[in-house]
C-alpha atoms as a PDB file:
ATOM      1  CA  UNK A   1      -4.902  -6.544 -44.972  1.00  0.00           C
ATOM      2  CA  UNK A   2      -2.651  -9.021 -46.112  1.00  0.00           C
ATOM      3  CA  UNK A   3      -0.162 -11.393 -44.642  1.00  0.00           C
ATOM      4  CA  UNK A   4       2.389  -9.378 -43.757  1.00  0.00           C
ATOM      5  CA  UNK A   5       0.156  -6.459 -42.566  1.00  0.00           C
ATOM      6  CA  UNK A   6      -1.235  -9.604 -40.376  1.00  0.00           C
ATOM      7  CA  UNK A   7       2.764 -10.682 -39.278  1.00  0.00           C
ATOM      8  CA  UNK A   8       3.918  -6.902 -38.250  1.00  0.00           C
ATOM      9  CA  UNK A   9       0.682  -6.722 -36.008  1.00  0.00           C
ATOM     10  CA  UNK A  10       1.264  -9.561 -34.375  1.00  0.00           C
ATOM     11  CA  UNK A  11       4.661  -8.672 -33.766  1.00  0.00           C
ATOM     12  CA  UNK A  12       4.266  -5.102 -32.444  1.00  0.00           C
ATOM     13  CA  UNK A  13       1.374  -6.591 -29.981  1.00  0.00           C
ATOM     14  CA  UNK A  14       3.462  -9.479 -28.636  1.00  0.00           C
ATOM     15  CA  UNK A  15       6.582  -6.780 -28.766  1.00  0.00           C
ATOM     16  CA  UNK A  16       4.291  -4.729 -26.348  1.00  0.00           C
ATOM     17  CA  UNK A  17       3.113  -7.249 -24.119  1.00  0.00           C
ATOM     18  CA  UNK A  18       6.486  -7.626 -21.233  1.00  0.00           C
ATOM     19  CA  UNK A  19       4.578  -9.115 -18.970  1.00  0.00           C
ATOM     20  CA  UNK A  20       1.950 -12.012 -18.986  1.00  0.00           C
ATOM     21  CA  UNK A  21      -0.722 -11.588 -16.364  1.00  0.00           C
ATOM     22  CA  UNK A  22      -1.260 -14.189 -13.253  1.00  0.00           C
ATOM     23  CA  UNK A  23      -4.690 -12.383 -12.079  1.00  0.00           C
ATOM     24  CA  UNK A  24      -6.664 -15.925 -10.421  1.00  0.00           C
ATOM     25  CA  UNK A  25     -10.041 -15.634 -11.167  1.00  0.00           C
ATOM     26  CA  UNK A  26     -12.709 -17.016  -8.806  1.00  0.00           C
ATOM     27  CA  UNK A  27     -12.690 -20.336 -10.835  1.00  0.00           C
ATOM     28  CA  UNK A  28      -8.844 -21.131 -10.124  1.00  0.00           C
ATOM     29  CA  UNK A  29      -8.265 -19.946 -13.938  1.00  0.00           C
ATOM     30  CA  UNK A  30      -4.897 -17.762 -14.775  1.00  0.00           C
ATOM     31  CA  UNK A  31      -5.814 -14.593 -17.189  1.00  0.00           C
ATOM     32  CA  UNK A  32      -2.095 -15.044 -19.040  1.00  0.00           C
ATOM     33  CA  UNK A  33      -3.035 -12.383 -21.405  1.00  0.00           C
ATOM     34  CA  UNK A  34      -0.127 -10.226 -22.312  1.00  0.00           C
ATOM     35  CA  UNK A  35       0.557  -7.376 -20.003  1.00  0.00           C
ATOM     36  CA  UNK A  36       2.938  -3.883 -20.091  1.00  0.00           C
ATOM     37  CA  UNK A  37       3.226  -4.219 -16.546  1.00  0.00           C
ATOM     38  CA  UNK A  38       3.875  -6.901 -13.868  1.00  0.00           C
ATOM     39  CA  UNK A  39       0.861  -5.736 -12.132  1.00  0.00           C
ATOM     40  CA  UNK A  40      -1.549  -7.655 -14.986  1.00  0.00           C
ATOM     41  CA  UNK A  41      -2.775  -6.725 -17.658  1.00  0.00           C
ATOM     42  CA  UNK A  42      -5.239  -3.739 -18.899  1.00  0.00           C
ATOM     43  CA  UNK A  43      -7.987  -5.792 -17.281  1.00  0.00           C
ATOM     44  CA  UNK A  44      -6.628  -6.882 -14.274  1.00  0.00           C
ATOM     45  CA  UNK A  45      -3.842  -4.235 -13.100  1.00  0.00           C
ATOM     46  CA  UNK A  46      -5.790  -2.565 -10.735  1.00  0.00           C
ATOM     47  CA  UNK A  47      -7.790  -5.724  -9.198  1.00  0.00           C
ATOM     48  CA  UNK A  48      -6.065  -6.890  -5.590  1.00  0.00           C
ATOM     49  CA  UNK A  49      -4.483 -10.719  -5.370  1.00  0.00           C
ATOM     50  CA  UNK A  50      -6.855 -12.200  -2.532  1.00  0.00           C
ATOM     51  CA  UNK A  51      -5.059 -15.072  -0.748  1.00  0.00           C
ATOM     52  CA  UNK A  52      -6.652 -18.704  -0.953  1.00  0.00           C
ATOM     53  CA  UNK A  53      -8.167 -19.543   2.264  1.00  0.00           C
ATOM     54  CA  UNK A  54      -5.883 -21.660   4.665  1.00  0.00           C
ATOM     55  CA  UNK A  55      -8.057 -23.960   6.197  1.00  0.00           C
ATOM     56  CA  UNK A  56      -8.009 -27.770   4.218  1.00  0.00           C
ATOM     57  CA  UNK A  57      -6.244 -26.387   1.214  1.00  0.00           C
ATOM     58  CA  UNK A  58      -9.529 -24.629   0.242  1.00  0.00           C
ATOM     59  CA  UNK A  59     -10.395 -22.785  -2.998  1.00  0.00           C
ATOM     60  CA  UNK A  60     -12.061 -19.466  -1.988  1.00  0.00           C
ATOM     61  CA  UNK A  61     -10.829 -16.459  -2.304  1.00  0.00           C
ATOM     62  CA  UNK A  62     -10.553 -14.097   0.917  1.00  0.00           C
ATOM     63  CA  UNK A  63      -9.328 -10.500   2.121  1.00  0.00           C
ATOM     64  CA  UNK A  64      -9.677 -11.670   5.523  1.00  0.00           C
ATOM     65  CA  UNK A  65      -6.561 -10.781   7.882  1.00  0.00           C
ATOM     66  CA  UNK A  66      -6.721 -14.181   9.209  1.00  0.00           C
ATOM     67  CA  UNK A  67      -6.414 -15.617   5.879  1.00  0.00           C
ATOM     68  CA  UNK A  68      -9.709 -17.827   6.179  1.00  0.00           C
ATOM     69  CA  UNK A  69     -12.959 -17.736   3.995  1.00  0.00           C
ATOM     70  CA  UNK A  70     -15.889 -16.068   5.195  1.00  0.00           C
ATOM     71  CA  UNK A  71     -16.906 -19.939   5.737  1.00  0.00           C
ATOM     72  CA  UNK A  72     -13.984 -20.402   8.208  1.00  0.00           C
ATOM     73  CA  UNK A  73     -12.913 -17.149  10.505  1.00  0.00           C
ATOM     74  CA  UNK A  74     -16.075 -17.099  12.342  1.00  0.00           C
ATOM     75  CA  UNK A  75     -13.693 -19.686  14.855  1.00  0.00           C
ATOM     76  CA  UNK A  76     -11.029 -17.117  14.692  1.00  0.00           C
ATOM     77  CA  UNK A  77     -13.005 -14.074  15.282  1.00  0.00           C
ATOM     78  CA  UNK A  78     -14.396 -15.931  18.281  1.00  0.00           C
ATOM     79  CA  UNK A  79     -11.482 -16.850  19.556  1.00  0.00           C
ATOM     80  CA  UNK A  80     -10.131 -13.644  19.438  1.00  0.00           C
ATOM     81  CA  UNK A  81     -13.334 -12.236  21.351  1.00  0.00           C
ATOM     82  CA  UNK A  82     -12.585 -14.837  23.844  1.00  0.00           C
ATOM     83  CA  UNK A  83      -9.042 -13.706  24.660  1.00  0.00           C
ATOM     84  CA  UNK A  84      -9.893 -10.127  24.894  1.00  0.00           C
ATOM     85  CA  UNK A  85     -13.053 -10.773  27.326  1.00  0.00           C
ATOM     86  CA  UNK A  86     -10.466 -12.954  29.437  1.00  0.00           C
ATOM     87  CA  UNK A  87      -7.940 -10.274  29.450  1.00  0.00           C
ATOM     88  CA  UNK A  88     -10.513  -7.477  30.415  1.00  0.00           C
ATOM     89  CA  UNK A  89     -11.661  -9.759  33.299  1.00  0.00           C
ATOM     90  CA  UNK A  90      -8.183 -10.406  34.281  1.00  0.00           C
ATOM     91  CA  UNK A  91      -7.475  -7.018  34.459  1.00  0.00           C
ATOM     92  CA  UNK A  92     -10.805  -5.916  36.327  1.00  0.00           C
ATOM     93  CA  UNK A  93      -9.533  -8.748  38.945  1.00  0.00           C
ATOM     94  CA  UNK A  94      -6.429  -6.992  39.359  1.00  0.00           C
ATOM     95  CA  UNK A  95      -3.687  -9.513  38.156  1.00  0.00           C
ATOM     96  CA  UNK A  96      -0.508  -7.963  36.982  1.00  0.00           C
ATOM     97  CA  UNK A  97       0.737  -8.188  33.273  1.00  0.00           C
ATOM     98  CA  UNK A  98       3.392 -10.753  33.874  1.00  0.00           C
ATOM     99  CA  UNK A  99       0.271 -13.025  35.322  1.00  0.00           C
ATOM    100  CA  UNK A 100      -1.616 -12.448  32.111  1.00  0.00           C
ATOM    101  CA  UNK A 101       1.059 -13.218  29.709  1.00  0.00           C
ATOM    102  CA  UNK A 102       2.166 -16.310  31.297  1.00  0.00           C
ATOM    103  CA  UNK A 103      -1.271 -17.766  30.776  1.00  0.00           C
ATOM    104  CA  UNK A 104      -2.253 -19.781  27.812  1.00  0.00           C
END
């Protein structure tokens, strides 16, 4: 292989490569290998974008619906259980809907 066998595969792989890949690794780290589609590359395309974790600009990945870290949704998750107890007991007591949804 010589020099220009070297220059026409570099330029048929960069020629193929559309895209450049912004898969987030664990570590913070972006893949930015070339990619044929805006998904990511042949590595990453398939692999889901987990959002950071909201609470104090935090670093960990989650899939969370709350958007928190397994660290921090155990608050959420028991506020939520709180609410829905309180609404079940409101409910057993008899109060109307308008009641409930004017408390906070």
């Amino acid at each position: 292989m010589d020099d220009s066998d070297l220059f026409i595969f570099t330029d048929n792989y960069i020629a193929k490569g559309k895209y450049i890949c912004q898969y987030r690794s664990n570590e913070g780290m972006v893949c930015e290998n070339l990619a044929e589609r805006p998904e990511g590359c042949h590595i990453h395309w398939k692999r889901c974008q987990q959002p950071l974790c909201k609470q104090d600009e935090y670093v960990r990945l989650t899939a969370s619906k709350y958007e928190f870290c397994n660290w921090h949704v155990n608050k959420y998750h028991l506020k939520a259980y709180y609410h829905q107890k309180k609404l079940d007991k409101m409910l057993q007591d008899g109060q109307t809907p308008e009641a409930i949804e004017s408390c906070p």
